[in-house]
Protein backbone atom coordinates (compact mmCIF):
# COMPACT_ATOMS: atom_id res chain seq x y z
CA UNK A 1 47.83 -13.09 -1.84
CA UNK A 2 45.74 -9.66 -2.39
CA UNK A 3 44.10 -8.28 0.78
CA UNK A 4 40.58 -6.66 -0.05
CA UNK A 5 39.90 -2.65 0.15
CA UNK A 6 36.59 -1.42 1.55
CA UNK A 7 35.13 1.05 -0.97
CA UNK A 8 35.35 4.70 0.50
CA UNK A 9 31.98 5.11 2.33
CA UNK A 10 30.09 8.42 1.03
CA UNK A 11 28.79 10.81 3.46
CA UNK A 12 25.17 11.55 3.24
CA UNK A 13 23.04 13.92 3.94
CA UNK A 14 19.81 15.99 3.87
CA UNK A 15 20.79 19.32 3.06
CA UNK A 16 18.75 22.22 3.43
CA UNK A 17 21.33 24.83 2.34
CA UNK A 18 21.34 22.85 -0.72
CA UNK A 19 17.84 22.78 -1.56
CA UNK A 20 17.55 26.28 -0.95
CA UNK A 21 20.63 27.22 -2.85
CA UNK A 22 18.85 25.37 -5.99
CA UNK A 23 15.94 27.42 -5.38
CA UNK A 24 17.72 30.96 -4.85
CA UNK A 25 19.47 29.74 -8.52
CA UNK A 26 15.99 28.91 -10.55
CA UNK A 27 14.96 32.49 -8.68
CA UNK A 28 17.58 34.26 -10.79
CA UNK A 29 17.30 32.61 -13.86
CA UNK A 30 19.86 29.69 -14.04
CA UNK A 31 18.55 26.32 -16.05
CA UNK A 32 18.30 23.35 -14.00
CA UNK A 33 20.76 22.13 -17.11
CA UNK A 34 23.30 24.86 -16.01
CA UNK A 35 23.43 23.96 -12.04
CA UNK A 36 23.69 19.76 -13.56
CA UNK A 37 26.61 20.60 -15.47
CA UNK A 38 28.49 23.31 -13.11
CA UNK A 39 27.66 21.32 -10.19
CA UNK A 40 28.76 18.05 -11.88
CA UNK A 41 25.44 16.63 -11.06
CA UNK A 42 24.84 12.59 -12.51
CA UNK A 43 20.99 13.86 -13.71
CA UNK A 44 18.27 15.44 -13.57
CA UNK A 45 16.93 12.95 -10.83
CA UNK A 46 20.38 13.98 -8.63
CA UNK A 47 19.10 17.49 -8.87
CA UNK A 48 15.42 16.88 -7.69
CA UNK A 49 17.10 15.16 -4.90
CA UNK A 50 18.56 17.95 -3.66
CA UNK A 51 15.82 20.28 -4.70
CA UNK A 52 13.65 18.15 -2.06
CA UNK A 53 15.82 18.06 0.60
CA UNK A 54 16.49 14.34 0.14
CA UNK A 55 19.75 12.20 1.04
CA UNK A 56 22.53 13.55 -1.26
CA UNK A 57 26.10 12.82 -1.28
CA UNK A 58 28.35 15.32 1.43
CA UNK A 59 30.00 16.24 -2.47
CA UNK A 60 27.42 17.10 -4.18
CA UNK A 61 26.27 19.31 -1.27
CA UNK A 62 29.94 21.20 -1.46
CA UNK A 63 29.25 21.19 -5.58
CA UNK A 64 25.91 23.01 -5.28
CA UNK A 65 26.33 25.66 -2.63
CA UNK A 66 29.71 26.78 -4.77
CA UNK A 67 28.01 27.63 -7.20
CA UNK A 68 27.73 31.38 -7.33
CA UNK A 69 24.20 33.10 -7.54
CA UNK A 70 23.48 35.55 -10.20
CA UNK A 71 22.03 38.94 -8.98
CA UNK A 72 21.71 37.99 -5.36
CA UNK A 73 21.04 40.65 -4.21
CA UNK A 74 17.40 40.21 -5.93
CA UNK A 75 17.38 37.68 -3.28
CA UNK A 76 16.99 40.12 -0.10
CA UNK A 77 14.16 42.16 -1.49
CA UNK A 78 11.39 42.13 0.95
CA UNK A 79 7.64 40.10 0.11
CA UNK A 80 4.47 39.48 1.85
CA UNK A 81 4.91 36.17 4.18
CA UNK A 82 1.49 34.89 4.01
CA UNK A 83 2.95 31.24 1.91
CA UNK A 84 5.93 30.96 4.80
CA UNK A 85 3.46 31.28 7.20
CA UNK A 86 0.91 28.67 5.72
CA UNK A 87 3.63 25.95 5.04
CA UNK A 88 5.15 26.82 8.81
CA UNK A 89 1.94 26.74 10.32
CA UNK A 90 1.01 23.43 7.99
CA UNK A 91 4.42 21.79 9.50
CA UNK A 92 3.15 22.79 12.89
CA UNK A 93 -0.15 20.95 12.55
CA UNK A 94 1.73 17.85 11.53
CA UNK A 95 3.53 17.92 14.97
CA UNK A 96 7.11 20.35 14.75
CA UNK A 97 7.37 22.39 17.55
CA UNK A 98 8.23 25.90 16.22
CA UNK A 99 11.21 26.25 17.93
CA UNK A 100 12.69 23.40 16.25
CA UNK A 101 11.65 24.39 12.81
CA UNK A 102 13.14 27.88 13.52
CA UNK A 103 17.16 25.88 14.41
CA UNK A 104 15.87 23.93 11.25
CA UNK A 105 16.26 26.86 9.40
CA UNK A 106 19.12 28.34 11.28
CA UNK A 107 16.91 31.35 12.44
CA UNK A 108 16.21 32.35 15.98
CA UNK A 109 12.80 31.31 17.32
CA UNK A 110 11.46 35.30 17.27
CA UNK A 111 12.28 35.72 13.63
CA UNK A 112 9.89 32.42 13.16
CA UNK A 113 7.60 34.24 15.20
CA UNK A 114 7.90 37.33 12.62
CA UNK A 115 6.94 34.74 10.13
CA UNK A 116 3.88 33.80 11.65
CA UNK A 117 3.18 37.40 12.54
CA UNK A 118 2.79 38.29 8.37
CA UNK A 119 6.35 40.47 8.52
CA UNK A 120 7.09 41.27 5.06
CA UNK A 121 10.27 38.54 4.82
CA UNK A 122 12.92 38.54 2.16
CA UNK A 123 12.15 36.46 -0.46
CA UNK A 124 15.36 34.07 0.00
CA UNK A 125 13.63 33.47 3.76
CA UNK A 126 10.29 32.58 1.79
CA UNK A 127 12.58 30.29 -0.53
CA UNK A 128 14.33 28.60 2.57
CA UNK A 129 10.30 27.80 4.20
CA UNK A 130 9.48 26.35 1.11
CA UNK A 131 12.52 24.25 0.83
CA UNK A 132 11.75 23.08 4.59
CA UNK A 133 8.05 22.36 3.50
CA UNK A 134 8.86 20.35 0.79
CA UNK A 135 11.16 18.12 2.89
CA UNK A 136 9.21 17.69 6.26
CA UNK A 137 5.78 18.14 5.26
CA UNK A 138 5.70 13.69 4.81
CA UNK A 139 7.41 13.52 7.82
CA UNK A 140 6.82 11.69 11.33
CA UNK A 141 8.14 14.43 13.64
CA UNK A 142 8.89 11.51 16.16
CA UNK A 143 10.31 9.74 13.40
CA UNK A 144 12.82 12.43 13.49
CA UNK A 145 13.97 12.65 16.85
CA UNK A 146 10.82 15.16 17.76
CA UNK A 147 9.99 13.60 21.60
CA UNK A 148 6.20 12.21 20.94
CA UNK A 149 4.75 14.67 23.76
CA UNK A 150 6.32 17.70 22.52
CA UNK A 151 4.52 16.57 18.88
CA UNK A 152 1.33 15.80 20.35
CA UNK A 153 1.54 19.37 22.25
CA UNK A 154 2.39 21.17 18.85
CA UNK A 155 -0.25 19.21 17.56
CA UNK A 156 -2.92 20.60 19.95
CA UNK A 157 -1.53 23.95 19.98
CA UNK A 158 -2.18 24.04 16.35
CA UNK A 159 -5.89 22.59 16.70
CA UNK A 160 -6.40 25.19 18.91
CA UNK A 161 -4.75 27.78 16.40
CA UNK A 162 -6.86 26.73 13.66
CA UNK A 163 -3.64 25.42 11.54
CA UNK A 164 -4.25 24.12 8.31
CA UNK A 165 -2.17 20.31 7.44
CA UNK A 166 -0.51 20.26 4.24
CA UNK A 167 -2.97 17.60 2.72
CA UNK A 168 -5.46 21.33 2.96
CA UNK A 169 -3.33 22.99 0.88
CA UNK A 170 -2.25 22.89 -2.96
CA UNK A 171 0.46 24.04 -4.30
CA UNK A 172 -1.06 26.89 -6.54
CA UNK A 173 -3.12 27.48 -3.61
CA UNK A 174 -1.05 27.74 -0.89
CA UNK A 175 0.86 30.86 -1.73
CA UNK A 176 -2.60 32.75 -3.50
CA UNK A 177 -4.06 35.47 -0.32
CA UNK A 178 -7.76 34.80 -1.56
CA UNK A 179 -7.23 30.72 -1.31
CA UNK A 180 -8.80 29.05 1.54
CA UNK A 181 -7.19 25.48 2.38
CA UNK A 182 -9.56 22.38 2.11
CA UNK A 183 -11.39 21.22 4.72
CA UNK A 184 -13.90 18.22 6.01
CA UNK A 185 -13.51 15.30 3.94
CA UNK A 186 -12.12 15.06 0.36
CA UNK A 187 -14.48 13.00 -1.87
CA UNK A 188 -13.93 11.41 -5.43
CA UNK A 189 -14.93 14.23 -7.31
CA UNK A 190 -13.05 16.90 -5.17
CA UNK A 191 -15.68 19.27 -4.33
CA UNK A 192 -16.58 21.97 -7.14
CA UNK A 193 -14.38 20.72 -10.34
CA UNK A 194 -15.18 20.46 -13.64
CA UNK A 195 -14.72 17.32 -15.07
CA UNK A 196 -15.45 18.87 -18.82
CA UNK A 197 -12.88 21.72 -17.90
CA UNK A 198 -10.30 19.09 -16.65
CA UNK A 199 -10.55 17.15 -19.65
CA UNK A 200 -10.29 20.13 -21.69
CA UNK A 201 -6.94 21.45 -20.43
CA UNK A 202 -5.42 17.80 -20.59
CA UNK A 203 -5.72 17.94 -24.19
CA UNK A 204 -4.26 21.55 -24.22
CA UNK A 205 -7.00 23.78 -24.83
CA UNK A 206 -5.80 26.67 -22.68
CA UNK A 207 -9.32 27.08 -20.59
CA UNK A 208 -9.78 28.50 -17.09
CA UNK A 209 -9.85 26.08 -14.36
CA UNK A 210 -10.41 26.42 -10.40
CA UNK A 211 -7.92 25.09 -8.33
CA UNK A 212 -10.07 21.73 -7.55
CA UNK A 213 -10.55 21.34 -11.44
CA UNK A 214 -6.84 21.92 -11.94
CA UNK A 215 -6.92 19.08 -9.08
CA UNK A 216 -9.00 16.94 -10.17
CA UNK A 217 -7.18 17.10 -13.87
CA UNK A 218 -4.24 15.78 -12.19
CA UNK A 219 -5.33 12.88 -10.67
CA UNK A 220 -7.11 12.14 -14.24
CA UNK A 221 -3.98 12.82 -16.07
CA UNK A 222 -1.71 10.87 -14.08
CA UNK A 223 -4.21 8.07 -12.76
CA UNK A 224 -5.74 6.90 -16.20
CA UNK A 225 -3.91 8.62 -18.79
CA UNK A 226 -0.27 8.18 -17.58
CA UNK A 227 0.67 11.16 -19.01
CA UNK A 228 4.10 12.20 -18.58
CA UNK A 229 4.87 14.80 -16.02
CA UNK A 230 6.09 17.41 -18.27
CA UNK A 231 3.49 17.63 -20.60
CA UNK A 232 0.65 16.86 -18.00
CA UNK A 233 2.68 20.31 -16.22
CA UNK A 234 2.89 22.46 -19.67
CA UNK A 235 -0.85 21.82 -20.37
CA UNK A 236 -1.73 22.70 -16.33
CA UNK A 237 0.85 26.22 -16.34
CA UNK A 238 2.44 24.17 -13.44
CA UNK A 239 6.06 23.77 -12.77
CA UNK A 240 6.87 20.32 -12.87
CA UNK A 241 8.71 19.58 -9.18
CA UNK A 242 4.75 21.13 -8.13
CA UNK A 243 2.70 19.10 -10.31
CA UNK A 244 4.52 15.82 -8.88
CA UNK A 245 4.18 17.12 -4.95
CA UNK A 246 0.62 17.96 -5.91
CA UNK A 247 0.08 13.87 -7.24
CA UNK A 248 1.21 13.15 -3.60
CA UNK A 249 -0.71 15.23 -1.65
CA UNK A 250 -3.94 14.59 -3.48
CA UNK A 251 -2.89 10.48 -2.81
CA UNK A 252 -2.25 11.45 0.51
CA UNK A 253 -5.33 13.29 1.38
CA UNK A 254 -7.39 10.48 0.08
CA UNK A 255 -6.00 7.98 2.04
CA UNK A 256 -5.63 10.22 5.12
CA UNK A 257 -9.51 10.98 4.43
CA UNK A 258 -10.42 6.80 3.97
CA UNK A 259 -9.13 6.25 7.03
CA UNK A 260 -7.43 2.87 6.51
CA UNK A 261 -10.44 1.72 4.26
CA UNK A 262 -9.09 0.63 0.46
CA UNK A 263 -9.46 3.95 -1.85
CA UNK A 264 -8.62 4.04 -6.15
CA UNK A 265 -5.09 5.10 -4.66
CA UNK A 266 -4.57 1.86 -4.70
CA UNK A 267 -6.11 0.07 -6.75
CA UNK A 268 -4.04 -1.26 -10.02
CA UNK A 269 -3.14 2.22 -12.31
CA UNK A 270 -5.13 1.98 -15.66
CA UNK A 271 -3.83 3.62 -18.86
CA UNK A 272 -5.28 4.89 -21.91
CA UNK A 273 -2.65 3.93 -24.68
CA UNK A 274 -4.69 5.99 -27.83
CA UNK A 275 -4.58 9.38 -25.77
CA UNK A 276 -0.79 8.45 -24.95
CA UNK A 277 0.13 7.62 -28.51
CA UNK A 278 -2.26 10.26 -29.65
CA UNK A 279 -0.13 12.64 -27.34
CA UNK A 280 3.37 11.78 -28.18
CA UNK A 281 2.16 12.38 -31.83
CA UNK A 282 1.53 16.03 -31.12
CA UNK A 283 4.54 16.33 -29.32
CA UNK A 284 6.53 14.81 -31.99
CA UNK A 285 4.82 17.05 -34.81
CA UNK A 286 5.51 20.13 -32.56
């Protein structure tokens, strides 16, 4: 008679260090390929994961913050905050007291208060705000053990500060001094774009687009034309981790703006199979 073994349980977790670890090592100039295969990462997928600050595996935590950073001392050279203090301030609108986003980043509550204050930062501060952004900035704060009054006071407090809410900012936006986040309601043809423009750079003709065009282009690209994310980000001079947060946020702010009412978020997704084919032709004869 054989007696069944449990299969070892994995320890998950959301790891901040991590995500900012993968950041500090794009900073320097190591390939996402290089951290997959040093880090003996499963995929590309694996390393988004931890790039968002999603659950990841207690090893492949220990794996990525091993990993030795080029040059890191490129790291501590000082920048303007003005995109740490946005995405704090954004976080802040959602509900997160600031003291709790400062332990969330391991920093005492003053040097948060730097942040918000415009001190120049070092840039692998910046990088660590942006890695916090990028995880919370979906989140529930009471979903995540923030009491609901101390949410609904940060929430108030940041009314009263005149905080913008992520769904006001883009990500090419939200780090530009002269940008100005989004606000009133967002309607179908976001604002000021350019349809013409947006159609334009799909089909990689290097134009210059505003920041709605560029907007509008990729809820075009990626609503009717499936196109795939790296070729939708090439053509838009995006990164591709920011053109897929920048899908969400313009789903979310749609839906945050219908107010429960039925919006082309969610409607069935249509395709257009000639500019697809069309596409992978060009790609293919590159």
């Amino acid at each position: 008679m054989t007696t069944a073994v449990d299969a070892p349980v994995t320890r998950m977790v959301r790891s901040l260090p991590a995500a900012v670890h993968v950041r500090a090592l794009r900073y320097v100039g190591v390939t996402d390929r290089e951290i997959i295969v040093h880090a003996r990462l499963v995929n590309t997928a694996q390393l988004r994961r931890v790039f968002r600050g999603e659950m990841i595996g207690w090893d492949v935590e220990r794996r990525i913050l091993a990993l030795p950073i080029p040059r890191e001392e490129t790291l501590y050279a000082t920048m303007r905050s003005i995109g740490a203090r946005r995405r704090l301030r954004a976080l802040h609108a959602l509900g997160w007291p600031t003291p709790d986003l400062a332990a969330a980043l391991g920093w005492a509550v003053h040097k948060a208060g730097n942040v918000l204050a415009e001190y120049p930062v070092p840039l692998i501060d910046h990088l660590a705000v942006c890695a916090l952004y990028d995880q919370r900035w979906t989140w529930a704060p009471e979903d995540h053990g923030i009491p609901a009054d101390e949410a609904e006071q940060a929430r108030l407090s940041a009314e009263i500060g005149q905080c913008a809410s992520p769904l006001a900012w883009d990500d090419e936006a939200i780090d530009d001094p002269k940008a100005r986040p989004r606000t009133g309601p967002t309607d179908k043809s976001f604002g000021a774009a350019d349809p013409a423009a947006a159609l334009r750079r799909l089909e990689g003709d290097n134009v210059s687009v505003s920041g709605r065009t560029r907007t509008l282009a990729i809820a075009y690209g990626a609503r009717y034309l499936d196109m795939p994310w790296d070729v939708m980000a090439e053509r838009l001079g995006m990164d591709e981790e920011s053109l897929r947060r920048s899908w969400e946020r313009i789903k979310a702010r749609v839906r945050s703006d219908a107010r429960g009412a039925k919006t082309w978020v969610d409607e069935p997704r249509f395709t257009d199979p000639d500019y697809i084919a069309a596409s992978n032709r060009q790609r293919v004869a590159a």
